[in-house]
Protein backbone atom coordinates (compact mmCIF):
# COMPACT_ATOMS: atom_id res chain seq x y z
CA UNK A 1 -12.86 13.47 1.44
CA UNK A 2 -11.83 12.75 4.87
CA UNK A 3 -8.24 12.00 6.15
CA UNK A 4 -8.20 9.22 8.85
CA UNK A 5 -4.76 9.32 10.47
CA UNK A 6 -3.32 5.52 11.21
CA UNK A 7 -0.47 4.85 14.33
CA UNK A 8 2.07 6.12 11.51
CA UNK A 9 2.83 9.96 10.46
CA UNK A 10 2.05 10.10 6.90
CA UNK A 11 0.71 6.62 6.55
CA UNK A 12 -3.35 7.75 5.94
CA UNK A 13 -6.66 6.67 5.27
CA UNK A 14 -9.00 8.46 2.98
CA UNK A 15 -12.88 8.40 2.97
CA UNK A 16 -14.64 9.53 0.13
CA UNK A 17 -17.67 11.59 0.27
CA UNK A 18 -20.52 8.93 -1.12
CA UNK A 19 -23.39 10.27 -2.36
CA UNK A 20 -26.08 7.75 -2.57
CA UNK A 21 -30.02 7.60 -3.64
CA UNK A 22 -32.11 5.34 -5.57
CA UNK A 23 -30.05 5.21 -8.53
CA UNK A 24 -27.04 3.87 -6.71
CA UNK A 25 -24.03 6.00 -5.64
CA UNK A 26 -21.02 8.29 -6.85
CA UNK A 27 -18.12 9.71 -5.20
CA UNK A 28 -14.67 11.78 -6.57
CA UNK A 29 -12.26 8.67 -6.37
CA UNK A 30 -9.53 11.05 -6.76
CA UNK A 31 -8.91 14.90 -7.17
CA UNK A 32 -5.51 16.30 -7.68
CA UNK A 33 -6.54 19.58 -5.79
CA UNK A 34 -8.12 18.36 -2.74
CA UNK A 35 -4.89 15.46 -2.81
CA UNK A 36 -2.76 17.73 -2.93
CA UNK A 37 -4.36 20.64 -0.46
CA UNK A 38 -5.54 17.29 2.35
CA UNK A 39 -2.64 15.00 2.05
CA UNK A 40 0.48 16.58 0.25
CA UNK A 41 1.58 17.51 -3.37
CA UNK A 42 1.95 14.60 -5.76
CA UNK A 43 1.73 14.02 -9.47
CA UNK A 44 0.50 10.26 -9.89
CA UNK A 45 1.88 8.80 -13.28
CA UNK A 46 0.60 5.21 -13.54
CA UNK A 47 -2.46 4.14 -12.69
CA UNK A 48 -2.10 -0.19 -11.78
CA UNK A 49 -4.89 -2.99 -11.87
CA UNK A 50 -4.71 -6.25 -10.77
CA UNK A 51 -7.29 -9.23 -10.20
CA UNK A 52 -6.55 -11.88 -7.57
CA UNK A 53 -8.60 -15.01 -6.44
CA UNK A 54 -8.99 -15.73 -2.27
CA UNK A 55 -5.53 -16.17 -0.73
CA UNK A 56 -3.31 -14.81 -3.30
CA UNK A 57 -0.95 -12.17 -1.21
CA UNK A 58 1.56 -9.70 -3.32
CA UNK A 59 4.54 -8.29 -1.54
CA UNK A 60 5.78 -6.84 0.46
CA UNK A 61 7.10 -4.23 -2.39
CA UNK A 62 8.79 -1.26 -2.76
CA UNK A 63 10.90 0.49 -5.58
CA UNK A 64 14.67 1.91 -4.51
CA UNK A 65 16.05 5.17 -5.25
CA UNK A 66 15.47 7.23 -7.55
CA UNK A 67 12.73 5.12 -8.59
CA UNK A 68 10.70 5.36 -5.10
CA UNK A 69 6.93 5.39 -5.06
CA UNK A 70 4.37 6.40 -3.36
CA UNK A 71 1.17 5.12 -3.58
CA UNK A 72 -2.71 5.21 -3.90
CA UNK A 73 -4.81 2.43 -3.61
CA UNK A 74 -8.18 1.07 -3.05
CA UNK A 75 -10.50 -2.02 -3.79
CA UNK A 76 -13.16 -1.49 -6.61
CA UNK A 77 -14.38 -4.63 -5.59
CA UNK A 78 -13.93 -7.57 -2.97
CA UNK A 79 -12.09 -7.14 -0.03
CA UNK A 80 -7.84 -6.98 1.12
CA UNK A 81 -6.24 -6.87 3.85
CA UNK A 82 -3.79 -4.16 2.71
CA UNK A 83 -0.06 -4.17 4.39
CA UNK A 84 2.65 -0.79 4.46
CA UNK A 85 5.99 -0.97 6.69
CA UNK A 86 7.97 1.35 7.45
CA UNK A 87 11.45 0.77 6.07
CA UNK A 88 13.02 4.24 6.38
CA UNK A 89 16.57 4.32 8.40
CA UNK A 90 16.33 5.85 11.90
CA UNK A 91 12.52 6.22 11.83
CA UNK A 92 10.12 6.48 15.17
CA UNK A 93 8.30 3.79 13.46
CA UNK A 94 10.94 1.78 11.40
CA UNK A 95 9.89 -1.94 11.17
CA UNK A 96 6.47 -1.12 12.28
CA UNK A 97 3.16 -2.08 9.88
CA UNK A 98 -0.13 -0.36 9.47
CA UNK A 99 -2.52 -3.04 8.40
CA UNK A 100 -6.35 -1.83 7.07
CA UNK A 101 -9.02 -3.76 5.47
CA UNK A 102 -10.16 -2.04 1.93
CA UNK A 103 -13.08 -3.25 0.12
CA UNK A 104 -15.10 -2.26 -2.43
CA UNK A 105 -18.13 -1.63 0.03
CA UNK A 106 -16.09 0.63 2.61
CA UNK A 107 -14.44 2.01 -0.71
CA UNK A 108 -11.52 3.28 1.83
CA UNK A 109 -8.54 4.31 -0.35
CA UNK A 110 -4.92 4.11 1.62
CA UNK A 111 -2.26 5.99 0.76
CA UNK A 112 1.38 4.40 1.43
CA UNK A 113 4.05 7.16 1.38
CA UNK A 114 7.65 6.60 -0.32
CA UNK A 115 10.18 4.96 2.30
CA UNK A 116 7.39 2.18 2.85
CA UNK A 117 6.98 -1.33 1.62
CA UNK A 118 3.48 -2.51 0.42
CA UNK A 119 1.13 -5.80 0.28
CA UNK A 120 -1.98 -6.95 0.29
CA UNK A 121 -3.75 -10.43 0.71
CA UNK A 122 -6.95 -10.98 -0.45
CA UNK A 123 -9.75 -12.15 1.99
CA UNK A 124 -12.49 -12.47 -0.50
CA UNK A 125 -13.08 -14.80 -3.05
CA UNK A 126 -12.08 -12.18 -5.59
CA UNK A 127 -10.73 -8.50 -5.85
CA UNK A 128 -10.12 -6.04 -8.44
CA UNK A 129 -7.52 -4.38 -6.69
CA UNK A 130 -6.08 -0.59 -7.85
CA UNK A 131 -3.70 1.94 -7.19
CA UNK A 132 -2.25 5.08 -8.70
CA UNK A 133 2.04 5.38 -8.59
CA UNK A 134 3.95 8.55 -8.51
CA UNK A 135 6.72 6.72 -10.84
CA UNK A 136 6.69 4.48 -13.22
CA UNK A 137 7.51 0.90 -12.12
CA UNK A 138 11.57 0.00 -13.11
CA UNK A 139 12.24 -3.85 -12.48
CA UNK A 140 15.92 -3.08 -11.97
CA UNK A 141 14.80 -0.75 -8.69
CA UNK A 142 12.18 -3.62 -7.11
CA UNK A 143 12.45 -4.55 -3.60
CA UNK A 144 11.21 -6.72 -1.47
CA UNK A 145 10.84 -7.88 2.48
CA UNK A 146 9.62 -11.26 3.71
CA UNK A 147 5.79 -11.73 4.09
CA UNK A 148 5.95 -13.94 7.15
CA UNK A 149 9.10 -11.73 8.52
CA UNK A 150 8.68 -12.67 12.31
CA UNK A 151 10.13 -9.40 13.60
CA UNK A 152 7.30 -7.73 11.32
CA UNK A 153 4.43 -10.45 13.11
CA UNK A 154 2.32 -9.46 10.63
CA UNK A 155 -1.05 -11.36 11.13
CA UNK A 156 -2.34 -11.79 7.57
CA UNK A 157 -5.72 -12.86 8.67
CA UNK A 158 -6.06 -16.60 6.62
CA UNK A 159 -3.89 -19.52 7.46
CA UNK A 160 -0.18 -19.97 5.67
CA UNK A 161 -1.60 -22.83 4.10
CA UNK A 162 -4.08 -20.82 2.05
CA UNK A 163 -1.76 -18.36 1.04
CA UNK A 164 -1.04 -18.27 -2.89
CA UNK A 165 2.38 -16.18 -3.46
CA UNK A 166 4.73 -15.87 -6.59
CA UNK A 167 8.13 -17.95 -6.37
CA UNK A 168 9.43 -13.72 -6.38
CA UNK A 169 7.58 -13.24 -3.27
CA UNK A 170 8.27 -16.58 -2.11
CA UNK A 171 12.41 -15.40 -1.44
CA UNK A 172 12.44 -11.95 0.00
CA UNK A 173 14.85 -11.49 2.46
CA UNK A 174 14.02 -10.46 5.76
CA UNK A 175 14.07 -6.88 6.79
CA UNK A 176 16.56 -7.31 9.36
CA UNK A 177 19.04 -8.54 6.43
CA UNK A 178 18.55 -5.72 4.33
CA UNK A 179 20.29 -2.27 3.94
CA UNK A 180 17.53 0.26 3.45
CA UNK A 181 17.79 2.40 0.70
CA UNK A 182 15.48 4.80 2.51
CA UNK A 183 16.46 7.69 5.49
CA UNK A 184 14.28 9.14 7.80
CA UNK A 185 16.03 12.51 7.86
CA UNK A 186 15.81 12.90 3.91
CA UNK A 187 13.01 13.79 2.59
CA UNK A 188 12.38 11.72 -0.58
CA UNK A 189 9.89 14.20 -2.05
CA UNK A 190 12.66 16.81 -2.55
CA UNK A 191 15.21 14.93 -3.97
């Protein structure tokens, strides 16, 4: 596996080793000892699925204390355009995105550390979309920012108008308007 760094600390890439011949291909989609030994320590406990048609775009999510997550995901087929923030308090970065296209051809996996919020849009005309959470998912700790936050300028690659969103991700509040529940100087993997 190889780590590709992105413009924010922590924030990473990862490249599986494909091997490929006649038959078709395999790779290691995941291993807990080169995870933990390449990136950092973490014991995933739900493993998420979801199926979207062209346009639909979910988030931007995140879970609040003590429920935070961090998160592991990648395209098993189709293609996103796949979204984390930064929403930690007094961060280098804070309010910043990294945005990466995944797809089941580049089969790119993106790891979005706790303190971040997370969405994807989809750019084909379907996805199976998955990722692996390091805690459960508690409705009473969701969050949420603003897709189309302008101080975020996120360019989503497909016009507004194509967009298909939930009414819950239709009324996030803007970042600006919220009071993160995450710190920059605490580290959320300790507490």
């Amino acid at each position: 596996m190889e780590i590709i760094k992105t413009d924010i600390e922590d924030v990473l890439l990862l490249q599986p080793r494909l091997f490929e011949d006649e038959r078709g291909y395999f790779f290691e989609s995941y291993s807990k000892r080169d995870f933990d030994k390449q990136v950092r320590e973490i014991k995933f406990v739900q493993d998420n699925e979801s199926k979207s048609a062209y346009g639909v775009l979910r988030g931007l999510h995140f879970q609040k204390w003590p429920f935070t997550q961090s998160k592991l995901v990648r395209v098993l087929s189709g293609k996103v355009l796949d979204v984390a923030v930064d929403i930690r308090k007094g961060s280098p970065t804070y309010g910043k995105s990294v945005a990466v296209e995944l797809s089941g051809e580049n089969k790119l996996m993106f790891f979005i550390p706790k303190g971040f919020a997370h969405g994807f849009v989809v750019l084909s005309p379907q996805v199976v979309f998955q990722y692996k959470c390091d805690e459960f998912y508690h409705p009473e700790s969701e969050g949420g920012i603003a897709w189309d936050d302008p101080d975020l300028a996120i360019d989503w690659k497909i016009p507004a108008e194509d967009l298909i969103l939930s009414e819950k991700d239709k009324h996030h509040p803007l970042l600006r308007d919220i009071d993160s529940p995450f710190d920059y100087n605490v580290d959320l993997y300790s507490m």
